[in-house]
C-alpha atoms as a PDB file:
ATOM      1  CA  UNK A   1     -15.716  18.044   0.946  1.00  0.00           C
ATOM      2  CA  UNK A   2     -17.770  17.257  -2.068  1.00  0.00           C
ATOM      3  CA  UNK A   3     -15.820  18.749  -4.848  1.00  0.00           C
ATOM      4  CA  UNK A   4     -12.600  18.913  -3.248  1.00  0.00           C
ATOM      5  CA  UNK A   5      -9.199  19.444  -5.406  1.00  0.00           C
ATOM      6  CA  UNK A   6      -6.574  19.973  -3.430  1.00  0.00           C
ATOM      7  CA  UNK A   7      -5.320  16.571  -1.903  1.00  0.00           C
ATOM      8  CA  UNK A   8      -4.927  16.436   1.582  1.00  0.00           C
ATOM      9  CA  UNK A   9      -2.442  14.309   3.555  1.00  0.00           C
ATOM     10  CA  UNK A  10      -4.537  10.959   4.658  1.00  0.00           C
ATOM     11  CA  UNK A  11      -3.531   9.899   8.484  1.00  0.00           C
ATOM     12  CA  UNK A  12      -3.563   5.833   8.589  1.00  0.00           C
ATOM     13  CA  UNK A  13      -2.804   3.627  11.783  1.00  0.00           C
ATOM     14  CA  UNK A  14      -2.340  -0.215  10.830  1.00  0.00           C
ATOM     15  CA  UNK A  15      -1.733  -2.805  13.033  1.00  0.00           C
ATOM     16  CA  UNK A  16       1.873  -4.691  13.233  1.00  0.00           C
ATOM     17  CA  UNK A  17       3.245  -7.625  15.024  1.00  0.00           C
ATOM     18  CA  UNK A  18       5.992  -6.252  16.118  1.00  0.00           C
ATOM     19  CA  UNK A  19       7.626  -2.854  15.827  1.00  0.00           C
ATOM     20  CA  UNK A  20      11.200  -3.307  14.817  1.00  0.00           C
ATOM     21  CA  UNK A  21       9.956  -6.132  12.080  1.00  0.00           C
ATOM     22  CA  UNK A  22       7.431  -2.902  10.745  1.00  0.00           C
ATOM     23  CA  UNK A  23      10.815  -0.096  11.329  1.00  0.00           C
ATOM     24  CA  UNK A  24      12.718  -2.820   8.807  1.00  0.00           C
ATOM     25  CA  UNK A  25      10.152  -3.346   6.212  1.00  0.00           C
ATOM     26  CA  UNK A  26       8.817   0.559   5.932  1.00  0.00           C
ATOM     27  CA  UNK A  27      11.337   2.541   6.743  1.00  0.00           C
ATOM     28  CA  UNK A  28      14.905   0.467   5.587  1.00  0.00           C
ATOM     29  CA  UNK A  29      13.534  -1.983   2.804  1.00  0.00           C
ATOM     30  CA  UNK A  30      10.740   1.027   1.692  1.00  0.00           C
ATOM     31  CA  UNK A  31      12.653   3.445   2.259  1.00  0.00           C
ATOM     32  CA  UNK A  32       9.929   5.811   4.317  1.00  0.00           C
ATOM     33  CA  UNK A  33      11.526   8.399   6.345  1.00  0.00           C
ATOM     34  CA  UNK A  34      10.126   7.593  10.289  1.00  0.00           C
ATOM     35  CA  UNK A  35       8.620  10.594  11.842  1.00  0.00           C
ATOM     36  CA  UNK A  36       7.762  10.555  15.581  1.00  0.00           C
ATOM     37  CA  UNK A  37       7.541   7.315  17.488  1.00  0.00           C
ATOM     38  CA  UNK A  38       7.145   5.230  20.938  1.00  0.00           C
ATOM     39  CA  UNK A  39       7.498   1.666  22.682  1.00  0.00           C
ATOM     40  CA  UNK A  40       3.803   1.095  21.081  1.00  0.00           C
ATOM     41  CA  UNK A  41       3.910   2.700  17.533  1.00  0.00           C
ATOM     42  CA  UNK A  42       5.717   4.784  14.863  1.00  0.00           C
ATOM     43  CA  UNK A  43       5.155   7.840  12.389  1.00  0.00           C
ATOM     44  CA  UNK A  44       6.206   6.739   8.967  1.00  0.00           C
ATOM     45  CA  UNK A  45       6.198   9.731   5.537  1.00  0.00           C
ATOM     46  CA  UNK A  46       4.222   7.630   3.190  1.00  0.00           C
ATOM     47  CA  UNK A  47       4.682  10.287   0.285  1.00  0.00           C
ATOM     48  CA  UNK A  48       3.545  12.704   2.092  1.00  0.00           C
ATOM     49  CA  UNK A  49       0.783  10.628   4.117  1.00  0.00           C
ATOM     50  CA  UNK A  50       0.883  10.006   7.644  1.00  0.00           C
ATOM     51  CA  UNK A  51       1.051   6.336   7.936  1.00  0.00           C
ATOM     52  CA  UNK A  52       1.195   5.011  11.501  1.00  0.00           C
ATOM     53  CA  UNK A  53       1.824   1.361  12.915  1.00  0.00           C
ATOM     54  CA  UNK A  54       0.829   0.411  16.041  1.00  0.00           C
ATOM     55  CA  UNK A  55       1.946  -2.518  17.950  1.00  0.00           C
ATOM     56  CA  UNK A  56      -0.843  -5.122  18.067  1.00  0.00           C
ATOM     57  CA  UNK A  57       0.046  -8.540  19.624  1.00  0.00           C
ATOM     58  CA  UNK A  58      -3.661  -9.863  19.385  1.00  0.00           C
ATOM     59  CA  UNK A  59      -3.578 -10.209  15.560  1.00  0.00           C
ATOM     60  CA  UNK A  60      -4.583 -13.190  13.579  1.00  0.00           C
ATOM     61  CA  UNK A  61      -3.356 -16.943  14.901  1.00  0.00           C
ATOM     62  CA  UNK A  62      -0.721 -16.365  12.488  1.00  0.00           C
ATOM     63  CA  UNK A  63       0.242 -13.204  13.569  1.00  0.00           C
ATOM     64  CA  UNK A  64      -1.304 -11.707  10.817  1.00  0.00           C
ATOM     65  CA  UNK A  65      -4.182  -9.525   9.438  1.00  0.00           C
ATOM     66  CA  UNK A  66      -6.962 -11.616   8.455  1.00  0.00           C
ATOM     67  CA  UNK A  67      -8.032 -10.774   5.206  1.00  0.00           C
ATOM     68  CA  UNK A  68     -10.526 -12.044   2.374  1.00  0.00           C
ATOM     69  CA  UNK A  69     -10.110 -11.561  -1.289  1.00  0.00           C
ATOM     70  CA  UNK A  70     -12.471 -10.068  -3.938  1.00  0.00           C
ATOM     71  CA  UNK A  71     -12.461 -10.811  -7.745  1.00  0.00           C
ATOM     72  CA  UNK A  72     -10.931  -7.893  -9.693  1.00  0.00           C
ATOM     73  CA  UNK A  73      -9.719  -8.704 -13.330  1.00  0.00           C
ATOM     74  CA  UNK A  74      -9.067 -12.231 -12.664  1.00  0.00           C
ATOM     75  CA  UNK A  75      -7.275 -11.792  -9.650  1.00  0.00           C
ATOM     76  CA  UNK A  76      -8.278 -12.631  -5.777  1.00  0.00           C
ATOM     77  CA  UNK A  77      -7.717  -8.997  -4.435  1.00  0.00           C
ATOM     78  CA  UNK A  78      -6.904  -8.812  -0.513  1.00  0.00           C
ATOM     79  CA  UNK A  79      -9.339  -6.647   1.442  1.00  0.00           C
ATOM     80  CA  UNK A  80      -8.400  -4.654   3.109  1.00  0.00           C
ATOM     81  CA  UNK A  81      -5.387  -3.129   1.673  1.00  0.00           C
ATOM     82  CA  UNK A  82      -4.312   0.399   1.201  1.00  0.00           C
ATOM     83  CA  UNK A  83      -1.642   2.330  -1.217  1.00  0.00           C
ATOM     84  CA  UNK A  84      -0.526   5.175  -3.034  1.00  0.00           C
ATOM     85  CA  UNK A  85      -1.474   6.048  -6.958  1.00  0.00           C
ATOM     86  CA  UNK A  86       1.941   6.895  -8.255  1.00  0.00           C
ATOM     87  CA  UNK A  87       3.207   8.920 -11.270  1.00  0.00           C
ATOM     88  CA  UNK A  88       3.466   5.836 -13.327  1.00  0.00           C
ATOM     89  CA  UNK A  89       8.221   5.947 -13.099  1.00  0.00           C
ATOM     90  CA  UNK A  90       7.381   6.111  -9.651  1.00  0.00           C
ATOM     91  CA  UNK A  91       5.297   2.996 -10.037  1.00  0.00           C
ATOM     92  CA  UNK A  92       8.074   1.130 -12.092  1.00  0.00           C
ATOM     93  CA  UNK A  93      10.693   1.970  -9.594  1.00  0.00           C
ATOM     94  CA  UNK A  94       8.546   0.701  -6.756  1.00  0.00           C
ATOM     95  CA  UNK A  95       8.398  -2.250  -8.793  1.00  0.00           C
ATOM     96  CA  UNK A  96      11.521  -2.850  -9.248  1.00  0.00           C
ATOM     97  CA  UNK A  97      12.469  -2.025  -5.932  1.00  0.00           C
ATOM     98  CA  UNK A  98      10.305  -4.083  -3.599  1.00  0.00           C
ATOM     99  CA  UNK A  99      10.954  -7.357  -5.895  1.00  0.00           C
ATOM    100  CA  UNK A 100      14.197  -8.192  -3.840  1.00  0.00           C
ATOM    101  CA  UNK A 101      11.922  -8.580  -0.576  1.00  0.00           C
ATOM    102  CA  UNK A 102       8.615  -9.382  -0.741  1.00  0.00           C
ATOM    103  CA  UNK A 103       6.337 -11.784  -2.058  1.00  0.00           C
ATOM    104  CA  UNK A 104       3.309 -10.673  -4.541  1.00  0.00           C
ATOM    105  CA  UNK A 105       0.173 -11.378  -3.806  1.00  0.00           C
ATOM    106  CA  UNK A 106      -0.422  -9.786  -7.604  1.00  0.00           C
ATOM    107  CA  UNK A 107       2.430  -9.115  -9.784  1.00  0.00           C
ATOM    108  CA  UNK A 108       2.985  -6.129 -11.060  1.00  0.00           C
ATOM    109  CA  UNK A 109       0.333  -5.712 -14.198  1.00  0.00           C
ATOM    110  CA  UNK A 110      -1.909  -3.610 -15.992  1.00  0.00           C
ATOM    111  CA  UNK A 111      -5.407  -4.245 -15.529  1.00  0.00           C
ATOM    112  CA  UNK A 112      -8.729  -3.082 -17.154  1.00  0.00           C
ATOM    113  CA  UNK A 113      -6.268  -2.940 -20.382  1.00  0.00           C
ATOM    114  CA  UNK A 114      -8.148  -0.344 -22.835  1.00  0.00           C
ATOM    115  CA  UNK A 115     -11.291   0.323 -20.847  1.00  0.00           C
ATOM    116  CA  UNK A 116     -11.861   3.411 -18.605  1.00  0.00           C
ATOM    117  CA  UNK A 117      -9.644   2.938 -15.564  1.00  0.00           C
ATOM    118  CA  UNK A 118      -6.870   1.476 -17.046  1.00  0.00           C
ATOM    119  CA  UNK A 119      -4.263   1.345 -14.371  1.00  0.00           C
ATOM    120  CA  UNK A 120      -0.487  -0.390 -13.698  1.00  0.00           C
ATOM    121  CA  UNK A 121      -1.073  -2.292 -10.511  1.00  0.00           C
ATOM    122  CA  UNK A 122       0.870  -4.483  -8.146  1.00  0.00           C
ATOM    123  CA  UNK A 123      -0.019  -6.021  -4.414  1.00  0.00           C
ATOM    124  CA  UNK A 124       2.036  -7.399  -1.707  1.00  0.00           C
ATOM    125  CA  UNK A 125       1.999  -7.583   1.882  1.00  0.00           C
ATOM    126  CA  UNK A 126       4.028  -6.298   4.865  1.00  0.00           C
ATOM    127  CA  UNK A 127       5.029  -8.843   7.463  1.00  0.00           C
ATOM    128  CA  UNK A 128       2.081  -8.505   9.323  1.00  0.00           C
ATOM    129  CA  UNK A 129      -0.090  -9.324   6.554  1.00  0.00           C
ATOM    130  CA  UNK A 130      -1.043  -5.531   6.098  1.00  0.00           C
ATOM    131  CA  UNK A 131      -1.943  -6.034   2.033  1.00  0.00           C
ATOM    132  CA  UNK A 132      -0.346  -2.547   0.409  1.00  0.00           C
ATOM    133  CA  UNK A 133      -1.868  -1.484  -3.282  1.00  0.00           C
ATOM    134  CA  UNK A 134       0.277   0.858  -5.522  1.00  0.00           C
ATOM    135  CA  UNK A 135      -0.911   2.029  -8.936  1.00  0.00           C
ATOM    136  CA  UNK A 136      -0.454   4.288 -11.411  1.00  0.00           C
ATOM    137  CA  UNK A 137      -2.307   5.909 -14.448  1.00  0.00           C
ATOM    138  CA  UNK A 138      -1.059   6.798 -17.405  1.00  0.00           C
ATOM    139  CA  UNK A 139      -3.244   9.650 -17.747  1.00  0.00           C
ATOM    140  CA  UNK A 140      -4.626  10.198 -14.202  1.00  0.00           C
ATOM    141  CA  UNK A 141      -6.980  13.015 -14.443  1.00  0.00           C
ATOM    142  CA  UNK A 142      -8.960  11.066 -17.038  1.00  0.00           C
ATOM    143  CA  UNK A 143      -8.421   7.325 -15.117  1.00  0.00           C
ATOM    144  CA  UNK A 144      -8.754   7.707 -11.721  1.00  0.00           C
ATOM    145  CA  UNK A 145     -12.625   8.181 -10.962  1.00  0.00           C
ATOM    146  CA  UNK A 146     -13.450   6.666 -14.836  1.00  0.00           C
ATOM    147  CA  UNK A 147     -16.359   4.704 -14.936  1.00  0.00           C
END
């Protein structure tokens, strides 16, 4: 694996509150085309990622993912979380998209402005408290794995 270039599609299963809440928010607000499903979970196309929610009426007393948050440039950053680096219009229609529904936890920004790693970068959560991460490089071969 070491090495790798080629980008394989990742498989991720996430745990929802309830399924019809999850086929709403990914698949009609997000706009992810739903692959296979049942009464317990669903397939969504996550740009070409396998991204799977599965029923999970046990979750937080909330009804949500705990999480904690870590200090990244000044911001509390939810862990866990997971996302998509984006061609950076991709990331600027997401943005633009997703501000009629939810609520950031981080507004879209850029952080780590003129250091290695610069990146445009933007956090919310789905209504399970599932904390989703999309960013975007401006010149991603040199950015992503810049120390």
């Amino acid at each position: 694996m070491v090495g790798k270039t080629k980008l394989s599609p990742f498989h991720l299963a996430i745990a929802v509150r309830n399924l019809e809440e999850a086929r709403d928010f990914y698949g009609v607000k997000m706009g992810l085309p739903e692959g296979r499903s049942s009464e317990q979970w669903i397939d969504f196309n996550l740009l070409g990622h396998q991204l799977v929610v599965h029923v999970n009426p046990g979750l937080g007393p909330d009804g949500k993912v705990n999480q904690i948050g870590n200090h990244v440039d000044g911001h509390g950053v939810p862990v866990p979380h997971f996302g998509v680096v984006l061609e950076m219009e991709q990331w600027e229609a997401l943005a633009e998209q997703v501000k009629g529904f939810v609520d950031f936890i981080i507004e879209p920004y850029v952080r780590f402005k003129g250091q290695p790693g610069e990146q445009a970068t933007m956090f919310f959560l789905d209504p399970s408290g599932n904390a989703l991460e999309f960013k975007a490089f401006r010149d991603i071969e040199k950015s992503l794995f810049a120390k």
